[in-house]
C-alpha atoms as a PDB file:
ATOM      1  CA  UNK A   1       0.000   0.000   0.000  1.00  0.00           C
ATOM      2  CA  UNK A   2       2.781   2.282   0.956  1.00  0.00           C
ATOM      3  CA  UNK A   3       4.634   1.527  -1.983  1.00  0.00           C
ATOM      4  CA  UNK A   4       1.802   2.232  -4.193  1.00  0.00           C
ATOM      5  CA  UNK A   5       0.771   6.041  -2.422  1.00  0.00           C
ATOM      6  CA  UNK A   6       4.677   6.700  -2.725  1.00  0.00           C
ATOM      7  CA  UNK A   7       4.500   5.992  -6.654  1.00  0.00           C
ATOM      8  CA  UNK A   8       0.933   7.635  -6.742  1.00  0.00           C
ATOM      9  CA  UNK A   9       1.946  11.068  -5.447  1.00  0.00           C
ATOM     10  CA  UNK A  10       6.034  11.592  -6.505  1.00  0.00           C
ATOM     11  CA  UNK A  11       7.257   9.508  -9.562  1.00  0.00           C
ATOM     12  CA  UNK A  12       6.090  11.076 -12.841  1.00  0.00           C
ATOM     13  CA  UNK A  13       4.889   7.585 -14.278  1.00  0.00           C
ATOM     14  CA  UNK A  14       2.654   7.496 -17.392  1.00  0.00           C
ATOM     15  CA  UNK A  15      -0.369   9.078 -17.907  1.00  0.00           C
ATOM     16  CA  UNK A  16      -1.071  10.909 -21.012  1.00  0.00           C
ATOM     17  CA  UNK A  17      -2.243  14.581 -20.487  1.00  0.00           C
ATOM     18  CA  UNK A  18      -4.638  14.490 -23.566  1.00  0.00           C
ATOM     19  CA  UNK A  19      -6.430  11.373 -21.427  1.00  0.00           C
ATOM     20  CA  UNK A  20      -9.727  10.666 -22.745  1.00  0.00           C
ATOM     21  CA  UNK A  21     -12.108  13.152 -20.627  1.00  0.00           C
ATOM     22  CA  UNK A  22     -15.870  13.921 -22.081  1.00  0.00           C
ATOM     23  CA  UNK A  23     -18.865  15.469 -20.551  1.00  0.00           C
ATOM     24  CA  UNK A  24     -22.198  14.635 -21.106  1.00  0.00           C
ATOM     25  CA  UNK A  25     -25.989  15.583 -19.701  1.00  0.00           C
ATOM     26  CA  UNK A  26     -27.466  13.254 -17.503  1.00  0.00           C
ATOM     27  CA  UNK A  27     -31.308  14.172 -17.190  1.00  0.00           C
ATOM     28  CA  UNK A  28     -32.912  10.584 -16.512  1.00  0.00           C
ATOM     29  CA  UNK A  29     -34.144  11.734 -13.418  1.00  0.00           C
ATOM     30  CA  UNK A  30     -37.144  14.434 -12.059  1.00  0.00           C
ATOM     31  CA  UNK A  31     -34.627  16.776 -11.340  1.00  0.00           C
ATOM     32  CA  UNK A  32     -32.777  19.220 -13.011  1.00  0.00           C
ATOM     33  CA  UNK A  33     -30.755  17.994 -16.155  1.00  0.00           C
ATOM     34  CA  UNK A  34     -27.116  17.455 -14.811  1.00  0.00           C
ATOM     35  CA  UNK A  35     -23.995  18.125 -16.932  1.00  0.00           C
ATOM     36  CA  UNK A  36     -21.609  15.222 -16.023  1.00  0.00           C
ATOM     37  CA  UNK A  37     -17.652  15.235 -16.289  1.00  0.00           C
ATOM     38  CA  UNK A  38     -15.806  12.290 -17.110  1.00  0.00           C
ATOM     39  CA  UNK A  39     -12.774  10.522 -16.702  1.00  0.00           C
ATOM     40  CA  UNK A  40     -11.933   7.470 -18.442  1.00  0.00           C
ATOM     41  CA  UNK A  41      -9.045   4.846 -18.047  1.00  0.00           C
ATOM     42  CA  UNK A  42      -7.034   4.202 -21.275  1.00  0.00           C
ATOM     43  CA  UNK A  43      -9.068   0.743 -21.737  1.00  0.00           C
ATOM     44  CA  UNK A  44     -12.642   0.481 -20.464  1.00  0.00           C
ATOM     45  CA  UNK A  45     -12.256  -3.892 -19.533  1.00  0.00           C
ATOM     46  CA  UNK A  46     -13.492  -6.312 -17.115  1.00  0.00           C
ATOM     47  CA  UNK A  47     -11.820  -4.938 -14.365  1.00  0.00           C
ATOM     48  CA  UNK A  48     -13.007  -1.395 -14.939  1.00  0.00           C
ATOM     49  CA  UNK A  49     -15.188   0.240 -11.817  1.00  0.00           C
ATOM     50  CA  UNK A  50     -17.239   3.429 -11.955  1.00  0.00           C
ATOM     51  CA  UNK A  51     -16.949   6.224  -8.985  1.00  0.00           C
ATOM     52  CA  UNK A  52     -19.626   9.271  -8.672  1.00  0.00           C
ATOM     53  CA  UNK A  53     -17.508  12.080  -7.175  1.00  0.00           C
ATOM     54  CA  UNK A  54     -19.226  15.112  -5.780  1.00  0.00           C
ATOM     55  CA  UNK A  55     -18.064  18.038  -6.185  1.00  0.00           C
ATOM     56  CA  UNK A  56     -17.622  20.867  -3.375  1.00  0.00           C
ATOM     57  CA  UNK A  57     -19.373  24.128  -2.463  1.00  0.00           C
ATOM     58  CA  UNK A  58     -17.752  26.109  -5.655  1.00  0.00           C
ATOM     59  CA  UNK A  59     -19.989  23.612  -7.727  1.00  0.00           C
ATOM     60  CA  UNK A  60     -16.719  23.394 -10.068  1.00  0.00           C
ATOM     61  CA  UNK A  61     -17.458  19.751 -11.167  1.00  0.00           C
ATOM     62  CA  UNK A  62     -14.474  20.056 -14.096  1.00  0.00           C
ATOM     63  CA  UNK A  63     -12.116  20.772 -11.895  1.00  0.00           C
ATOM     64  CA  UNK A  64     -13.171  17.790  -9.563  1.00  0.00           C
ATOM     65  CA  UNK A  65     -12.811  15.715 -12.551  1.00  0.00           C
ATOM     66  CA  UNK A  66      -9.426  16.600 -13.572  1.00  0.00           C
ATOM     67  CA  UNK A  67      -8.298  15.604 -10.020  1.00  0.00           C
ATOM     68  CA  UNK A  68      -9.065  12.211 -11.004  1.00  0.00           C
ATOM     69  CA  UNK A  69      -7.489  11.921 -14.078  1.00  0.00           C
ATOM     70  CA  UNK A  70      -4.347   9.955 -12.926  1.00  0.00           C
ATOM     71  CA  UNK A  71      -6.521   7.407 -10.816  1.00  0.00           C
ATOM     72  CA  UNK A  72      -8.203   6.706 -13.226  1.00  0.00           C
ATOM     73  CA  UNK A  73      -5.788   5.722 -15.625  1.00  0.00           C
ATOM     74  CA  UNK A  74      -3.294   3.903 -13.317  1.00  0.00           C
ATOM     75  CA  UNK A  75      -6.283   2.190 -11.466  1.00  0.00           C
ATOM     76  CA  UNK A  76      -9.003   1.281 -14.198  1.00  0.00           C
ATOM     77  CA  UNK A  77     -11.212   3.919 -12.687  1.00  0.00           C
ATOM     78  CA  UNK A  78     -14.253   5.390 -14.497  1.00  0.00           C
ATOM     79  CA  UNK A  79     -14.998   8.616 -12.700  1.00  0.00           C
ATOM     80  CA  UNK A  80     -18.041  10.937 -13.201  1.00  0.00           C
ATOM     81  CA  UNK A  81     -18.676  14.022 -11.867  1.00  0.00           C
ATOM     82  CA  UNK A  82     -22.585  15.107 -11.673  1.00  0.00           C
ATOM     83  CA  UNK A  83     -22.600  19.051 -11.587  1.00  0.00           C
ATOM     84  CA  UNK A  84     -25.764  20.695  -9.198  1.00  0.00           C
ATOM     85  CA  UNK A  85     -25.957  24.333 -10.080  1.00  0.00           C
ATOM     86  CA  UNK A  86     -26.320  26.823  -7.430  1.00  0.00           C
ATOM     87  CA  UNK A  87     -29.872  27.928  -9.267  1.00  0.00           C
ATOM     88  CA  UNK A  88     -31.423  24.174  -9.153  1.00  0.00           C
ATOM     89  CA  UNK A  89     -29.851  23.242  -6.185  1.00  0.00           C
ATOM     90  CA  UNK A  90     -29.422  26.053  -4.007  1.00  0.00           C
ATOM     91  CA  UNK A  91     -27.392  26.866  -0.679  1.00  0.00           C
ATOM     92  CA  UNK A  92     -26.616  24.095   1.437  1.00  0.00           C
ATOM     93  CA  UNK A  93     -30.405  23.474   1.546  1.00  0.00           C
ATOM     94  CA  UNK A  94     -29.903  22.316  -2.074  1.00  0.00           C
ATOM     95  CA  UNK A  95     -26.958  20.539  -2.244  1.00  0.00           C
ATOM     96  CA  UNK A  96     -25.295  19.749   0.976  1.00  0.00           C
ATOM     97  CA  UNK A  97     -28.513  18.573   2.736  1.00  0.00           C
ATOM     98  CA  UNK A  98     -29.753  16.957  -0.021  1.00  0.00           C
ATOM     99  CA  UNK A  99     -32.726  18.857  -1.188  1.00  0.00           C
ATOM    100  CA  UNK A 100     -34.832  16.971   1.364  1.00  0.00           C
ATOM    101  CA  UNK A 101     -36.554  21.034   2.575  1.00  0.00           C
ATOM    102  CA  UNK A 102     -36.534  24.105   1.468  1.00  0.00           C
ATOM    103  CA  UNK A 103     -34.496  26.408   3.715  1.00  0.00           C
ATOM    104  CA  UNK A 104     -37.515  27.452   5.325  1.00  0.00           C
ATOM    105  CA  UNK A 105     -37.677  22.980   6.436  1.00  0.00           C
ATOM    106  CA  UNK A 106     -41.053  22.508   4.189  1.00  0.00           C
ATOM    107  CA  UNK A 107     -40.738  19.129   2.738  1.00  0.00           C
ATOM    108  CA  UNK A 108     -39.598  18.989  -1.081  1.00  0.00           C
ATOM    109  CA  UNK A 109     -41.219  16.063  -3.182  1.00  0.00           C
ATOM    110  CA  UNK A 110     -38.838  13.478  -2.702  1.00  0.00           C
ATOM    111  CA  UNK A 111     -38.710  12.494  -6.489  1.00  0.00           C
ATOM    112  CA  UNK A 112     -36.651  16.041  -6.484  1.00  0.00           C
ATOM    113  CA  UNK A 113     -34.524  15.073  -3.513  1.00  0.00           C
ATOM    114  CA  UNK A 114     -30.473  15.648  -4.822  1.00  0.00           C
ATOM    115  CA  UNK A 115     -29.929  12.210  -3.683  1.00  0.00           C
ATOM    116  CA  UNK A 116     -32.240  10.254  -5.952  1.00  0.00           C
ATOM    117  CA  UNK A 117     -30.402  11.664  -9.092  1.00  0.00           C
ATOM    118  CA  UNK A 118     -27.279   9.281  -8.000  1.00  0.00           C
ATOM    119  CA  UNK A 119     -28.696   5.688  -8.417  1.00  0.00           C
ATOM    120  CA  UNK A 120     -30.179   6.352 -11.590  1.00  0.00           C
ATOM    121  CA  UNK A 121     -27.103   8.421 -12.390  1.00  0.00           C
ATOM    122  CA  UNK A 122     -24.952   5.459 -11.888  1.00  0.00           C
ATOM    123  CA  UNK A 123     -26.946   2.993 -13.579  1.00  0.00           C
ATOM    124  CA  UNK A 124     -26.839   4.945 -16.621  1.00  0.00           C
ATOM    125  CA  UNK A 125     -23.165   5.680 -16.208  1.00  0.00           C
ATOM    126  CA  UNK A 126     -22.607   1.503 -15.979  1.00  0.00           C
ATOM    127  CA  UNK A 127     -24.833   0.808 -19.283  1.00  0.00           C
ATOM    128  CA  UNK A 128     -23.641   3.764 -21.101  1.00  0.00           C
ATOM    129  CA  UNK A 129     -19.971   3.107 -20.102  1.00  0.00           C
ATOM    130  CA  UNK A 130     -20.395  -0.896 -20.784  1.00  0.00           C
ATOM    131  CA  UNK A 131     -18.988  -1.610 -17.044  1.00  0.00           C
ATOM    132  CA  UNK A 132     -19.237  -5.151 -16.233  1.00  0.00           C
ATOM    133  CA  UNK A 133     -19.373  -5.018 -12.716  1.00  0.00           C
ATOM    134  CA  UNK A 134     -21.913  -3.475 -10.540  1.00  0.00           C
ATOM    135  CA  UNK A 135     -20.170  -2.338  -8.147  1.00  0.00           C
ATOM    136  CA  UNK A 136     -19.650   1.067  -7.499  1.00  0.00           C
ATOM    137  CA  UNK A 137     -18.645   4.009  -5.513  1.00  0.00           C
ATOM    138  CA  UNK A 138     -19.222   8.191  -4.528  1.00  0.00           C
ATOM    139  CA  UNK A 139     -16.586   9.900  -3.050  1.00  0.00           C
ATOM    140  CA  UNK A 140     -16.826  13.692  -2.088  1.00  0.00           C
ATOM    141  CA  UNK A 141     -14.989  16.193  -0.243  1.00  0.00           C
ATOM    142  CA  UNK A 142     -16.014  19.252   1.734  1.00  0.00           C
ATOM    143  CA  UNK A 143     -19.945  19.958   0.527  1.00  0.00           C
ATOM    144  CA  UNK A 144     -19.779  16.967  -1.249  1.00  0.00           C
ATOM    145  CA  UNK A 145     -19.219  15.083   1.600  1.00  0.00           C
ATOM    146  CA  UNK A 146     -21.700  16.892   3.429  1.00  0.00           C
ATOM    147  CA  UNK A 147     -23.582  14.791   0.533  1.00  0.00           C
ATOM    148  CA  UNK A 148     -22.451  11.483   1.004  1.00  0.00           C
ATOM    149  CA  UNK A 149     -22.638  11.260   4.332  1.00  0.00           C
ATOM    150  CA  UNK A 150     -26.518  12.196   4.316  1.00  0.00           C
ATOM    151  CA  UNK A 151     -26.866  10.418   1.935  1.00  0.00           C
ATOM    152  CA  UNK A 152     -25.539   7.185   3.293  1.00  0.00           C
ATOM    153  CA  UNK A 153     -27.918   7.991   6.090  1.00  0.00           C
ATOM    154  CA  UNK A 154     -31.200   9.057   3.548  1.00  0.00           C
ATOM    155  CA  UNK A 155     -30.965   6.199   1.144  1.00  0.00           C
ATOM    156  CA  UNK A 156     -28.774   3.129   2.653  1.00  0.00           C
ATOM    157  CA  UNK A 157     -31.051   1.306   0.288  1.00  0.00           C
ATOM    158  CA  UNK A 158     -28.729   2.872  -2.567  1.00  0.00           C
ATOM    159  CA  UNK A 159     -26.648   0.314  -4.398  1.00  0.00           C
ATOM    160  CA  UNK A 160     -23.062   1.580  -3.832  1.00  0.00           C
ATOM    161  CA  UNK A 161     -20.159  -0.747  -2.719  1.00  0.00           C
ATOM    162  CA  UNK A 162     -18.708   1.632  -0.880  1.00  0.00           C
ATOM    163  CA  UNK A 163     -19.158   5.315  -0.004  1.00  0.00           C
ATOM    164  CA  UNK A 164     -16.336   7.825   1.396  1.00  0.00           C
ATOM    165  CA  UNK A 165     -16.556  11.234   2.755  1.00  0.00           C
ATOM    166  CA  UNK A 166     -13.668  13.161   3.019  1.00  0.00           C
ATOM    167  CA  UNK A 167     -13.388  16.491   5.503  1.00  0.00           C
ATOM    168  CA  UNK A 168     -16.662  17.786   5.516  1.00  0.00           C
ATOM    169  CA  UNK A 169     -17.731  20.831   7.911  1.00  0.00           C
ATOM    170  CA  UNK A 170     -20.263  19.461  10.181  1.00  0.00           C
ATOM    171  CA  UNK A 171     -22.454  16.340  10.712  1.00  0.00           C
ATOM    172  CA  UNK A 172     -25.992  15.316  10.720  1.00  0.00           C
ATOM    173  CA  UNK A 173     -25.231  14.170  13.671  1.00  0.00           C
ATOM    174  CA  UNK A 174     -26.543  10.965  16.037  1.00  0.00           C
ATOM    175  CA  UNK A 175     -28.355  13.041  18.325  1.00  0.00           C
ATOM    176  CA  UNK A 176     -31.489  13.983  18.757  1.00  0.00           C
ATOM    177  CA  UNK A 177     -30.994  17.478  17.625  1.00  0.00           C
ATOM    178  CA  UNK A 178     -33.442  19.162  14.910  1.00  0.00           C
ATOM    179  CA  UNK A 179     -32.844  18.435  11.778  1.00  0.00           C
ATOM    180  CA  UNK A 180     -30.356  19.017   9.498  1.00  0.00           C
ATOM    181  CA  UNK A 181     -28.070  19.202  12.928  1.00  0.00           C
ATOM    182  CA  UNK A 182     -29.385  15.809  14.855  1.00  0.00           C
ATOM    183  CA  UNK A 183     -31.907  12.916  13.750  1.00  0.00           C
ATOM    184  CA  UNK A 184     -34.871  14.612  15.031  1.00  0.00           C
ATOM    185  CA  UNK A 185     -37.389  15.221  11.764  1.00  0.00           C
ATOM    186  CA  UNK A 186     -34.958  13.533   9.704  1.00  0.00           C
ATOM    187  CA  UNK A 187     -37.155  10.657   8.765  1.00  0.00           C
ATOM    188  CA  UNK A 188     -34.222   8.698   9.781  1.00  0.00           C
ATOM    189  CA  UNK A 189     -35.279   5.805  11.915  1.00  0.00           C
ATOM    190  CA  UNK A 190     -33.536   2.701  14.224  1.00  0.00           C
ATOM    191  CA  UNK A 191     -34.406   0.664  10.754  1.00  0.00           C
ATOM    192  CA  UNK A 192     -32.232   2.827   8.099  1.00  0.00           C
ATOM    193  CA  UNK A 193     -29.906   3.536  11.075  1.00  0.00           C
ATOM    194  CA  UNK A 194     -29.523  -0.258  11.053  1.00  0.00           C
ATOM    195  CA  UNK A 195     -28.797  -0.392   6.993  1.00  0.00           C
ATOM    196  CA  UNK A 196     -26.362   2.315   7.100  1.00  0.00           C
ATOM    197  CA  UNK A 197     -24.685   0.990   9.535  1.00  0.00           C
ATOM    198  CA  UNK A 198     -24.570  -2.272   7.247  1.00  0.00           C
ATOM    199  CA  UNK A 199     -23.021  -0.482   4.152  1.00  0.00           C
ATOM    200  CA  UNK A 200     -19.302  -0.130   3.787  1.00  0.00           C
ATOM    201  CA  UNK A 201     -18.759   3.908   4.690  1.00  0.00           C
ATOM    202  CA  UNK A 202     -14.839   5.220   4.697  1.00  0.00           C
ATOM    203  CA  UNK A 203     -14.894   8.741   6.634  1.00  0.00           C
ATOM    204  CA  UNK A 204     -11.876  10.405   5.612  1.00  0.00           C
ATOM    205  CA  UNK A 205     -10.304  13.265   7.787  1.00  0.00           C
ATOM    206  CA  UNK A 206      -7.423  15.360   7.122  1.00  0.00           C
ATOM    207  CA  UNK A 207      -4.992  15.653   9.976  1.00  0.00           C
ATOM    208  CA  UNK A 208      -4.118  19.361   9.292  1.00  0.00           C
ATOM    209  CA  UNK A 209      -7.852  20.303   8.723  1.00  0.00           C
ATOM    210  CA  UNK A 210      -7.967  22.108  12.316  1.00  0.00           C
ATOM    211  CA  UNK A 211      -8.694  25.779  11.292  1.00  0.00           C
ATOM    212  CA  UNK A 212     -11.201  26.739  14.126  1.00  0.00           C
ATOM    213  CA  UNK A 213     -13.090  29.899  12.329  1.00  0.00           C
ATOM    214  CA  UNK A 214     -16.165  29.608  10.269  1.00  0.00           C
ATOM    215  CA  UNK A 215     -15.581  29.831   6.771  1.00  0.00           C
ATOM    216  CA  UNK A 216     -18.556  31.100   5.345  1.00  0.00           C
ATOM    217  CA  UNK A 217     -21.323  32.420   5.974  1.00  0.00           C
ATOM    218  CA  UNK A 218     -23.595  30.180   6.895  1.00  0.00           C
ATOM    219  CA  UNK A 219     -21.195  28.351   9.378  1.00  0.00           C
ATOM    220  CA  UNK A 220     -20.651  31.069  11.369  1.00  0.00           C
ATOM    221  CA  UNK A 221     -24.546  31.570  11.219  1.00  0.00           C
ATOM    222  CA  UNK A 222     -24.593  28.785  12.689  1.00  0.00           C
ATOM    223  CA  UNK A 223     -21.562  28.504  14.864  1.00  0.00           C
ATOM    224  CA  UNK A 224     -22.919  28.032  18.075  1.00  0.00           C
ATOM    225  CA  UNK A 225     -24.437  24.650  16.907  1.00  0.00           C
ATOM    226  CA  UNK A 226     -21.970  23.524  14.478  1.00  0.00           C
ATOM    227  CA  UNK A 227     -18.585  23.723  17.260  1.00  0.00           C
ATOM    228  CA  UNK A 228     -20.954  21.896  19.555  1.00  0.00           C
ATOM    229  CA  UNK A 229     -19.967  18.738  17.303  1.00  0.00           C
ATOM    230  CA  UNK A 230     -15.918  19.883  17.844  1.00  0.00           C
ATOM    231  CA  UNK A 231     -13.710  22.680  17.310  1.00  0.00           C
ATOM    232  CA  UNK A 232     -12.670  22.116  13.966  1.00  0.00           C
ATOM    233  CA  UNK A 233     -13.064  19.384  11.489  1.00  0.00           C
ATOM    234  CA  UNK A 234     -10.493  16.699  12.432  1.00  0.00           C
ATOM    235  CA  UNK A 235     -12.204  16.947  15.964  1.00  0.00           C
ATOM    236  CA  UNK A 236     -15.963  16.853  14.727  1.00  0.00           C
ATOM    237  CA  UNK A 237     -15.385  13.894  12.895  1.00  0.00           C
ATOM    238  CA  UNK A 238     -13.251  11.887  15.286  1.00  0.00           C
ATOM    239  CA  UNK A 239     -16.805  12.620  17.313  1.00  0.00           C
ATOM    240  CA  UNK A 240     -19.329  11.706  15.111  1.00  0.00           C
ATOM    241  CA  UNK A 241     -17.686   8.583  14.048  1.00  0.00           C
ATOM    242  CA  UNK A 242     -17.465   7.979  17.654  1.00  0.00           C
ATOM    243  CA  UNK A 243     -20.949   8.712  18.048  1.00  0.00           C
ATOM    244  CA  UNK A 244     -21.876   6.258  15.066  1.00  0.00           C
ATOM    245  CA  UNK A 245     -20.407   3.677  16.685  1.00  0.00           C
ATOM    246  CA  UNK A 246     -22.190   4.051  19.629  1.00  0.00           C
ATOM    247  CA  UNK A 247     -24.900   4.607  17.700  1.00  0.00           C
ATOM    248  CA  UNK A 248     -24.826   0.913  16.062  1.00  0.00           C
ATOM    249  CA  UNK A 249     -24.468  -0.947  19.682  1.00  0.00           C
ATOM    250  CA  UNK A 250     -27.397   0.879  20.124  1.00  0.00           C
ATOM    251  CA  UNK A 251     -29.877  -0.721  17.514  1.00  0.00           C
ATOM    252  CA  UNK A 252     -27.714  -4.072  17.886  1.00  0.00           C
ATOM    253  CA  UNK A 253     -26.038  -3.723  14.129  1.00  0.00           C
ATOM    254  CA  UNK A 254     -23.096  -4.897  13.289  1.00  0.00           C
ATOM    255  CA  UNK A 255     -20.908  -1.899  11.835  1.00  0.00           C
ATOM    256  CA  UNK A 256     -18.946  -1.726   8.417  1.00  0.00           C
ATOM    257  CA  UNK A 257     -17.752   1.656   8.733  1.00  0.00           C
ATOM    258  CA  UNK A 258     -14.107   3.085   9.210  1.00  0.00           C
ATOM    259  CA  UNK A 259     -12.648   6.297   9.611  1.00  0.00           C
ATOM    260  CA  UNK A 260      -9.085   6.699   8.357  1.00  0.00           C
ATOM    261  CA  UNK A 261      -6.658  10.512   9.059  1.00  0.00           C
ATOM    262  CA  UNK A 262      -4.921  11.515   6.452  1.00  0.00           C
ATOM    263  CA  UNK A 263      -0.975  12.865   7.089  1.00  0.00           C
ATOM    264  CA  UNK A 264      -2.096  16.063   4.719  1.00  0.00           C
ATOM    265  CA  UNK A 265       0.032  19.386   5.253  1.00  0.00           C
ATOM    266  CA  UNK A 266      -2.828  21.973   3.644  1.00  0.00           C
ATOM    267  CA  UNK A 267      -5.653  22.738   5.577  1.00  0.00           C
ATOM    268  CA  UNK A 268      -8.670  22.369   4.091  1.00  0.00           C
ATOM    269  CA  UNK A 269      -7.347  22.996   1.011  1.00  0.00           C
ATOM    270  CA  UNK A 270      -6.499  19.572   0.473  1.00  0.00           C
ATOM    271  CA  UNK A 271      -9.139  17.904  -2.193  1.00  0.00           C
ATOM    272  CA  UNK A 272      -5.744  17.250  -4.313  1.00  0.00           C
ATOM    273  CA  UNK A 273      -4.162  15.250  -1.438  1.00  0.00           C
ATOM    274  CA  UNK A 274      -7.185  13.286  -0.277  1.00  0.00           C
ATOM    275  CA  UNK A 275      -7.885  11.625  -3.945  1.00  0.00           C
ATOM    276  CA  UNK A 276      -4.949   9.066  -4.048  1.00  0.00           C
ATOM    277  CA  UNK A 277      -6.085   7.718  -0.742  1.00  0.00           C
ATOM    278  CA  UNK A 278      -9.643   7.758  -1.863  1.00  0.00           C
ATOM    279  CA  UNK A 279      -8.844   6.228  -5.248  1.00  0.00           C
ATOM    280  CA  UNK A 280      -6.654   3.462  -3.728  1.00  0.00           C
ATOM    281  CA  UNK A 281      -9.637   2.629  -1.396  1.00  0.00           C
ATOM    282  CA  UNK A 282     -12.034   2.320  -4.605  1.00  0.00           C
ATOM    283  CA  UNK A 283      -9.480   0.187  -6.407  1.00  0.00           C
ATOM    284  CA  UNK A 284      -9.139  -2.685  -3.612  1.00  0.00           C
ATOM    285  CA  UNK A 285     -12.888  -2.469  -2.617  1.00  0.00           C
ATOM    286  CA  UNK A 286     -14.705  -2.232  -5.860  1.00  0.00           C
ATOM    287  CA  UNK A 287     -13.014  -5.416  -7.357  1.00  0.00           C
END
């Protein structure tokens, strides 16, 4: 493994720069048509897998994609990026939570929800694509994993092999909190607790993600709630995934998630440095 993350990040090893990248619009779903970036290995095989990324707050789905661009050519990766604009999907309320309520909490059809674009998403991406194996993944970092992680906890009826979310603000959090904060008015009960908790989810945290200042607006909005859950992100998700597994002796479910720390140097600022990890992850779980 070591071996591999020392080759992955510092020896300039072969990858051609004009790799085969496309975008299309995905719009098989009630939403809002998506534009959709893609990477593709050099040879789509047998052994190719498909990962969803999510982009982050900047909604720059492109630029997610072209992070991906060496994984998926040195690990048989096909990686599309779904792109929610901040006029379909606005605010947090749009993406990050899902589009579950409005930001005034009245209930959104759930046909609409963000999160019921990715299954058919993905099942379009696999017959499109001609993958041969089902499995699949969705990474995101930052809003986007604001995005998996609620929506690991939404739809654990989704399909996906494996889910990671890397360095997100805040949690929805195993308390019994209002919602989007804590389970209360979630629609979240012991029973999808139970089938989360049964799905392979990878929390990753960056170990120099420790600024302790709100960095936008609505955080420090909401600051008084949000550094309840820790003082900065490496501590708030040491404590929710301590309070998941807590959570999963509670409704007596066995528990298939992790949490892994990254040694990254940049902050927050560290999509870049979370992907090889991420991709590596993908690569030995998706086979």
């Amino acid at each position: 493994m070591y071996k591999f993350i020392f080759t992955f990040l510092f020896a300039s090893i072969a990858w051609n720069a004009s790799a085969d990248l496309t975008d299309y619009e995905f719009e098989d779903w009630a939403g809002a048509s998506l534009p959709t970036f893609v990477a593709k290995p050099n040879k789509i095989n047998a052994e190719t897998r498909l990962v969803v990324v999510m982009h982050g707050r900047k909604r720059n789905a492109e630029e997610y994609r072209d992070q991906w661009v060496k994984a998926s050519q040195e690990l048989n990766l096909l990686v599309i990026v779904p792109e929610f604009s901040e006029e379909s999907f606005p605010e947090v309320w749009g993406f990050n939570y899902g589009n579950i309520k409005t930001k005034n909490l009245d209930p959104i059809e759930q046909d609409l929800h963000s999160f019921m674009a990715i299954e058919p998403l993905a099942n379009n991406a696999l017959k499109k694509f001609k993958i041969k194996s089902e499995n699949w993944g969705i990474y995101g970092h930052g809003a986007g994993a604001h995005f998996v992680h609620r929506f690991v906890l939404h739809y654990p009826e989704a399909s996906y092999t494996l889910a990671i979310a890397a360095n997100l603000g805040w949690y929805l959090s195993m308390s019994d909190q209002e919602w989007p904060f804590g389970l209360t008015n979630s629609n979240i009960d012991d029973a999808k607790l139970k089938q989360a908790f049964s799905k392979y989810f990878l929390l990753m945290l960056g170990r120099a993600d420790t600024s302790t200042k709100p960095n936008t607006p609505y955080v420090a909005d909401h600051w008084d709630i949000i550094s309840l859950q820790g003082e900065h992100r490496l501590a708030r998700g040491r404590n929710f995934f301590k309070s998941a597994v807590a959570k999963s002796k509670e409704v007596n479910q066995f528990f298939k998630w992790g949490m892994v720390e990254v040694p990254t140097t940049k902050g927050h600022s560290n999509t870049e440095q979370m992907v090889p990890y991420a991709a590596e992850m993908f690569y030995a779980r998706l086979k």
